[in-house]
C-alpha atoms as a PDB file:
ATOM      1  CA  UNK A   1       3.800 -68.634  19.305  1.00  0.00           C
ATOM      2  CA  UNK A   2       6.300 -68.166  16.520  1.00  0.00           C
ATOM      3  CA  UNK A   3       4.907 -66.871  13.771  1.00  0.00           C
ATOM      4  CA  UNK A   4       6.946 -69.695  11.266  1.00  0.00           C
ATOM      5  CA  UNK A   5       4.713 -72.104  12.557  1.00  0.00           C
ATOM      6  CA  UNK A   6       1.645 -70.067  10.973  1.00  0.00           C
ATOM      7  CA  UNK A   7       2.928 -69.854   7.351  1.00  0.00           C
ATOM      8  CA  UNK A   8       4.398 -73.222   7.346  1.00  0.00           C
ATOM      9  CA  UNK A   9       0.580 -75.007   8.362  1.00  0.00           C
ATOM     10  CA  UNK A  10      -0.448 -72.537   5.534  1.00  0.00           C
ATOM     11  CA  UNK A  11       1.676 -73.379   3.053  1.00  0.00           C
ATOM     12  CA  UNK A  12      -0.007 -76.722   1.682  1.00  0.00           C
ATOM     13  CA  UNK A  13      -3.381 -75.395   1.888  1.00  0.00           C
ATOM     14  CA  UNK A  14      -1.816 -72.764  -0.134  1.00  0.00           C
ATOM     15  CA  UNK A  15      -0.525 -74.813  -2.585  1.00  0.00           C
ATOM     16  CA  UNK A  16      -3.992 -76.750  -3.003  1.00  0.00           C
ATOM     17  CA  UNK A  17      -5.989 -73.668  -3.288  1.00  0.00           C
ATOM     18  CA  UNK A  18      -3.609 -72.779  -6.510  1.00  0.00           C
ATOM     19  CA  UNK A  19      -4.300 -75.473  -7.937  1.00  0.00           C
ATOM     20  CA  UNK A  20      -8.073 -75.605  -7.149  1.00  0.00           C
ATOM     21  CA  UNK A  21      -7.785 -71.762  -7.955  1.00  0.00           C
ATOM     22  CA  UNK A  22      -6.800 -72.769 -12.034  1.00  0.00           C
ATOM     23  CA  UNK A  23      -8.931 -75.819 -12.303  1.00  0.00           C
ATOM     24  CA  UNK A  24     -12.194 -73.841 -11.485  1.00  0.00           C
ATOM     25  CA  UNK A  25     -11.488 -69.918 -11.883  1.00  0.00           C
ATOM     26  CA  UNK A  26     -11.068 -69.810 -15.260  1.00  0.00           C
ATOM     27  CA  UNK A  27     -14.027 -72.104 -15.906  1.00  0.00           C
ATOM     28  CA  UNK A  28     -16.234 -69.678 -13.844  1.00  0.00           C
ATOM     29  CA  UNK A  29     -15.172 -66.487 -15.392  1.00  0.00           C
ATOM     30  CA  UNK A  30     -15.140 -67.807 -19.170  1.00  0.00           C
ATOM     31  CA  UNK A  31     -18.827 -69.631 -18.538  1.00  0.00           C
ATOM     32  CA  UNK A  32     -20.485 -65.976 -16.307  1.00  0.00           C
ATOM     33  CA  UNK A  33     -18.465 -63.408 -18.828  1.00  0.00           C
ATOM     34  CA  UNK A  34     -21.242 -63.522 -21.220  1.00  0.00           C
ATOM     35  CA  UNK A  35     -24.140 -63.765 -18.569  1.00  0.00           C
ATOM     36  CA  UNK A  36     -22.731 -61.285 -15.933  1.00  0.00           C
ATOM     37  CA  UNK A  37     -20.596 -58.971 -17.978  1.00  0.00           C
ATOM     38  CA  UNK A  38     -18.833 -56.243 -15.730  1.00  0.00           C
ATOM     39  CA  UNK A  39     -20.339 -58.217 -12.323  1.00  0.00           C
ATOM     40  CA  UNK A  40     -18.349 -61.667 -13.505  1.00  0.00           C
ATOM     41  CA  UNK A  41     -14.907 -60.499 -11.981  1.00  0.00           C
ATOM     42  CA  UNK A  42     -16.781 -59.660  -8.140  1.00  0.00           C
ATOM     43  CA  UNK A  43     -19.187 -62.440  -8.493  1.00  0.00           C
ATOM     44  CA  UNK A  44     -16.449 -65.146  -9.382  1.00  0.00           C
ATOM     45  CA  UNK A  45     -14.141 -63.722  -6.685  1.00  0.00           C
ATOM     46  CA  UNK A  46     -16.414 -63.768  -4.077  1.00  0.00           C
ATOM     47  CA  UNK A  47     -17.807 -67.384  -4.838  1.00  0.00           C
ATOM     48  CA  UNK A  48     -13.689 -68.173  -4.999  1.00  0.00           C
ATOM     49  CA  UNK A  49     -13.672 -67.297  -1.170  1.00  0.00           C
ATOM     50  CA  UNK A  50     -16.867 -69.327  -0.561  1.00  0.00           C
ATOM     51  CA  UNK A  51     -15.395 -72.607  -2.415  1.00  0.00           C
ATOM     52  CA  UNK A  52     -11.294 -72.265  -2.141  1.00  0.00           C
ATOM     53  CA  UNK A  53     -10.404 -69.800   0.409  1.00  0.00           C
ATOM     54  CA  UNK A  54     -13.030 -70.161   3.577  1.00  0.00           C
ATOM     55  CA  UNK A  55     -12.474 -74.115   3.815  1.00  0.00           C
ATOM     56  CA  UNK A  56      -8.528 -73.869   3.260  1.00  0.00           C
ATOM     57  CA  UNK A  57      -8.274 -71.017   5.806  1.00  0.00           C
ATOM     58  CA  UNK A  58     -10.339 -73.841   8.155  1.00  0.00           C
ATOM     59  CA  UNK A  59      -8.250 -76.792   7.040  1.00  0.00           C
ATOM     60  CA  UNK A  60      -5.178 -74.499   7.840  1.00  0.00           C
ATOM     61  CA  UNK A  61      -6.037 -73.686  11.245  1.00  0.00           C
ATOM     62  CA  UNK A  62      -7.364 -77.580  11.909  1.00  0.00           C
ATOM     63  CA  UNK A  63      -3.666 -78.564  11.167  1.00  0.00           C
ATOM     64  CA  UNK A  64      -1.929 -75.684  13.608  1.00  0.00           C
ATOM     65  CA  UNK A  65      -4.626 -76.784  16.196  1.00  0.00           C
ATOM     66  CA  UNK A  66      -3.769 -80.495  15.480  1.00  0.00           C
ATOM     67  CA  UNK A  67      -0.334 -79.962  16.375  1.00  0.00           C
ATOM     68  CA  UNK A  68      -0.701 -76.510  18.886  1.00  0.00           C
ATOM     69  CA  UNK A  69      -3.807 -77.312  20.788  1.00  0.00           C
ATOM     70  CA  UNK A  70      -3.176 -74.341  23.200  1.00  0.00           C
ATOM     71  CA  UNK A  71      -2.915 -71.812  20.104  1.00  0.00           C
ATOM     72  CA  UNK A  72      -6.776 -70.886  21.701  1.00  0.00           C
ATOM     73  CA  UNK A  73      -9.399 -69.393  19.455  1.00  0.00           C
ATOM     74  CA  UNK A  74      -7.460 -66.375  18.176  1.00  0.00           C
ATOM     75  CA  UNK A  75      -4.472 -68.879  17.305  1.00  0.00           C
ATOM     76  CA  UNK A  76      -7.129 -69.931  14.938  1.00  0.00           C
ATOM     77  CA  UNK A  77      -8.483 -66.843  13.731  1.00  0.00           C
ATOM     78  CA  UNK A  78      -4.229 -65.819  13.271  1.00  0.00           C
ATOM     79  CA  UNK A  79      -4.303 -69.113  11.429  1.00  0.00           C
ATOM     80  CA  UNK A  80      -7.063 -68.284   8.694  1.00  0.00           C
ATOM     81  CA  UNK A  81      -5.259 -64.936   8.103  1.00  0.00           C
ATOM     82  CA  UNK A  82      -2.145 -66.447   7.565  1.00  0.00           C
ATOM     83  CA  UNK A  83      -3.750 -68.817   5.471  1.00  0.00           C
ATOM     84  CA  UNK A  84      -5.098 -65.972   2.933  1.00  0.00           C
ATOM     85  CA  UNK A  85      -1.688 -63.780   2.888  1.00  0.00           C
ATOM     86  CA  UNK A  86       0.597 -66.816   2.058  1.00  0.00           C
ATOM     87  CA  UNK A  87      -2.400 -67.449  -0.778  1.00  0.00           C
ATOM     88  CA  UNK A  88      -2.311 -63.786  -1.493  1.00  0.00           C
ATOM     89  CA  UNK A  89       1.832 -64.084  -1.983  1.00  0.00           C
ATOM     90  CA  UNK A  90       1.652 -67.292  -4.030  1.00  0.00           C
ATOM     91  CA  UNK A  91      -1.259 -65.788  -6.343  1.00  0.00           C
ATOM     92  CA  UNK A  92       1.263 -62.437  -6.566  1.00  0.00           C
ATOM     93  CA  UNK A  93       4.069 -64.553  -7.524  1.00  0.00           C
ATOM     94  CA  UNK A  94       2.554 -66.550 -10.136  1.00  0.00           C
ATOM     95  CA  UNK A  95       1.524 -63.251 -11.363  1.00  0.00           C
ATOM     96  CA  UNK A  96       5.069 -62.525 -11.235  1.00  0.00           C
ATOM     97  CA  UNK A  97       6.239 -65.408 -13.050  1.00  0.00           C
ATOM     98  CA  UNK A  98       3.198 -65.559 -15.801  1.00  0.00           C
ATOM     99  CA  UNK A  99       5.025 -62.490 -17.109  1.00  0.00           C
ATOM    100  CA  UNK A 100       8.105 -64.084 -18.076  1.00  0.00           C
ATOM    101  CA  UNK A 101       6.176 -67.366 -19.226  1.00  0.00           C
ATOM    102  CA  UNK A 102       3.134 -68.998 -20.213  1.00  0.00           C
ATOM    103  CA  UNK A 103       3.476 -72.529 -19.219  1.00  0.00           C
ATOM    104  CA  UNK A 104       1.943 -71.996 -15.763  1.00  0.00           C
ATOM    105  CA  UNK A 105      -1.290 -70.756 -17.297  1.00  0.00           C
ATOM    106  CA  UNK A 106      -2.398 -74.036 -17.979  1.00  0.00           C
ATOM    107  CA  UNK A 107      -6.017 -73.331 -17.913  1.00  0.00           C
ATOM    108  CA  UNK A 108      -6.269 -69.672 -19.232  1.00  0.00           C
ATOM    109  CA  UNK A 109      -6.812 -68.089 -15.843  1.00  0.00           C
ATOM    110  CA  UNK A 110      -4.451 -65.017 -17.055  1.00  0.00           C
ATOM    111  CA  UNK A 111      -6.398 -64.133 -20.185  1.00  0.00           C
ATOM    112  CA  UNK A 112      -9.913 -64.704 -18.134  1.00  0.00           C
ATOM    113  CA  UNK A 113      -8.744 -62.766 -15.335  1.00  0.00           C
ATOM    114  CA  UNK A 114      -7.771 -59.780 -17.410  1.00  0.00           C
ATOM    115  CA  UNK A 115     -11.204 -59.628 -19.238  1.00  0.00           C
ATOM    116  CA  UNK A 116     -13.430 -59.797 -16.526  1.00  0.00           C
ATOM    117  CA  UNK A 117     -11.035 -57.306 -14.752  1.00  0.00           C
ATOM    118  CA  UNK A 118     -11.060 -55.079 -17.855  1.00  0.00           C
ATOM    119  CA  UNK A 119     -14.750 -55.103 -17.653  1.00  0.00           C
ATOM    120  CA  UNK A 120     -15.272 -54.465 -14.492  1.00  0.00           C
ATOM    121  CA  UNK A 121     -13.072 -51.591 -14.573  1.00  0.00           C
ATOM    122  CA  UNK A 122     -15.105 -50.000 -17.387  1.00  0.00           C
ATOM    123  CA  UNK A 123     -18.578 -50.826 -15.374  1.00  0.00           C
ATOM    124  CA  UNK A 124     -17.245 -49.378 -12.075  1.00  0.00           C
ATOM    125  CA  UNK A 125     -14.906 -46.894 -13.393  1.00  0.00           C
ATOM    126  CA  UNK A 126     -13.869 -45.016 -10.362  1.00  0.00           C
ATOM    127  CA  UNK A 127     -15.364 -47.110  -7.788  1.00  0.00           C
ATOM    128  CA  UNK A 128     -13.034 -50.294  -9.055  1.00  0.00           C
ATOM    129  CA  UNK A 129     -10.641 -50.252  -6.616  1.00  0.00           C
ATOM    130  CA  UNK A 130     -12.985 -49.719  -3.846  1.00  0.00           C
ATOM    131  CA  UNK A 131     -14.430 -52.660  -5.074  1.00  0.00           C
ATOM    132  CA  UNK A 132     -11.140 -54.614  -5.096  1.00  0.00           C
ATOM    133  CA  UNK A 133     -10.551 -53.444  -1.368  1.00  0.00           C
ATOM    134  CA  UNK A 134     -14.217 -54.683   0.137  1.00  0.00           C
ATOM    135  CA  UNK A 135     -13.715 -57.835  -1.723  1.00  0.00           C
ATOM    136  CA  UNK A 136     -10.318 -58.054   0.134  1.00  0.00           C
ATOM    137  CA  UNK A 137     -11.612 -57.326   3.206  1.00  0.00           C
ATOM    138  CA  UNK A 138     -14.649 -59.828   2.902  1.00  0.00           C
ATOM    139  CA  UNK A 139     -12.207 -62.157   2.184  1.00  0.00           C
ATOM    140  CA  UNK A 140      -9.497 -61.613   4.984  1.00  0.00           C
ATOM    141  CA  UNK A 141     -12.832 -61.633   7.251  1.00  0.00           C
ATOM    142  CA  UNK A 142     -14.428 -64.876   6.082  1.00  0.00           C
ATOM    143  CA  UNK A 143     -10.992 -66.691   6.648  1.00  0.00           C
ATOM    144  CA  UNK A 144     -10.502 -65.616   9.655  1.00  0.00           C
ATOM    145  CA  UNK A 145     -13.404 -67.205  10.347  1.00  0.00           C
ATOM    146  CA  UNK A 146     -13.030 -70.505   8.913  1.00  0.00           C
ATOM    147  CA  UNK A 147      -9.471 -70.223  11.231  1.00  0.00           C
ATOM    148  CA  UNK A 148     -11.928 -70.079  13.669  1.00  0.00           C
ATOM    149  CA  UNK A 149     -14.332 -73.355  12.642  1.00  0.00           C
ATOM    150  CA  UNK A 150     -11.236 -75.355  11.804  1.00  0.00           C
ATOM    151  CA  UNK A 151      -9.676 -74.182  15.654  1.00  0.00           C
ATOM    152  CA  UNK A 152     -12.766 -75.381  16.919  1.00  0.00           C
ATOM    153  CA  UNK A 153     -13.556 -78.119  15.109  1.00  0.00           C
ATOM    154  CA  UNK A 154      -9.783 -79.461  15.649  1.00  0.00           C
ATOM    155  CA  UNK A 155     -10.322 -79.230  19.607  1.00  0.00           C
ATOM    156  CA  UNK A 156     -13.299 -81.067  19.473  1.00  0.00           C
ATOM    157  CA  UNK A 157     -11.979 -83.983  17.520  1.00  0.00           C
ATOM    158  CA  UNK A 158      -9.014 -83.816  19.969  1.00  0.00           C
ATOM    159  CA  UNK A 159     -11.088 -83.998  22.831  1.00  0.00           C
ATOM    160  CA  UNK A 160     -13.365 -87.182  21.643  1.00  0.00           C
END
């Protein structure tokens, strides 16, 4: 299995979860800032990988199952984690680029990002990036996952 054929079924999931990413994320941390305060950055985060990341990491592996139907269940579960790192890269290069520019942050993701980030930092202090790594891990899990349901779900629409 080349490993091309991963990040290429991953890319336009990718691409959709950016730009489901800036039409709801900054929404959801300017409207639970006030409400959740130094919780708003793990809370939005985590319901990000219930609404954006789980079902793209599925629809990712449906499409490598569509067209690899032998990739087996851990093709799949290889699927949803490919799924999340080429998100992960896009996300870091956007980051990247938002430095140079504003015209990407169309919807104020940047400036929401940083506060709720900023506050959480000052709630958790030390314990911030420990934090930052279980929600990274929850999320690499939870795709991996949803690699799993689309795998599945793609063999049994292949079979009927």
């Amino acid at each position: 299995m080349k490993t091309r054929s991963y990040f290429v079924n991953a890319l336009v999931p990718a691409l959709l979860g950016l730009i489901l990413g800036e039409l709801l994320m900054a929404r959801l941390f300017v409207l639970s800032q006030p409400v959740l305060g130094g919780m708003t950055f793990s809370v939005v985060e985590i319901l990000g990988a219930f609404v954006i990341d789980i079902p793209l990491a599925c629809l990712s592996a449906f499409l490598l199952t569509r067209k690899q139907p032998q990739i087996g269940p851990r093709g799949g579960i290889l699927a949803g984690a490919a799924f999340l790192t080429t998100f992960l890269l896009l996300i870091a290069l956007m980051i990247l680029i938002r430095q140079f520019t504003s015209v990407l942050d169309v919807f104020g993701l940047s400036d929401a990002t940083t506060t709720a980030m900023r506050t959480a930092r000052e709630g958790f202090g030390g314990l911030f990036p420990v934090m930052l790594v279980m929600i990274f891990v929850f999320d690499y899990i939870f795709c991996m996952l949803g690699g799993l349901v689309g795998f599945h779900l793609s063999t049994d629409w292949h079979t009927r």
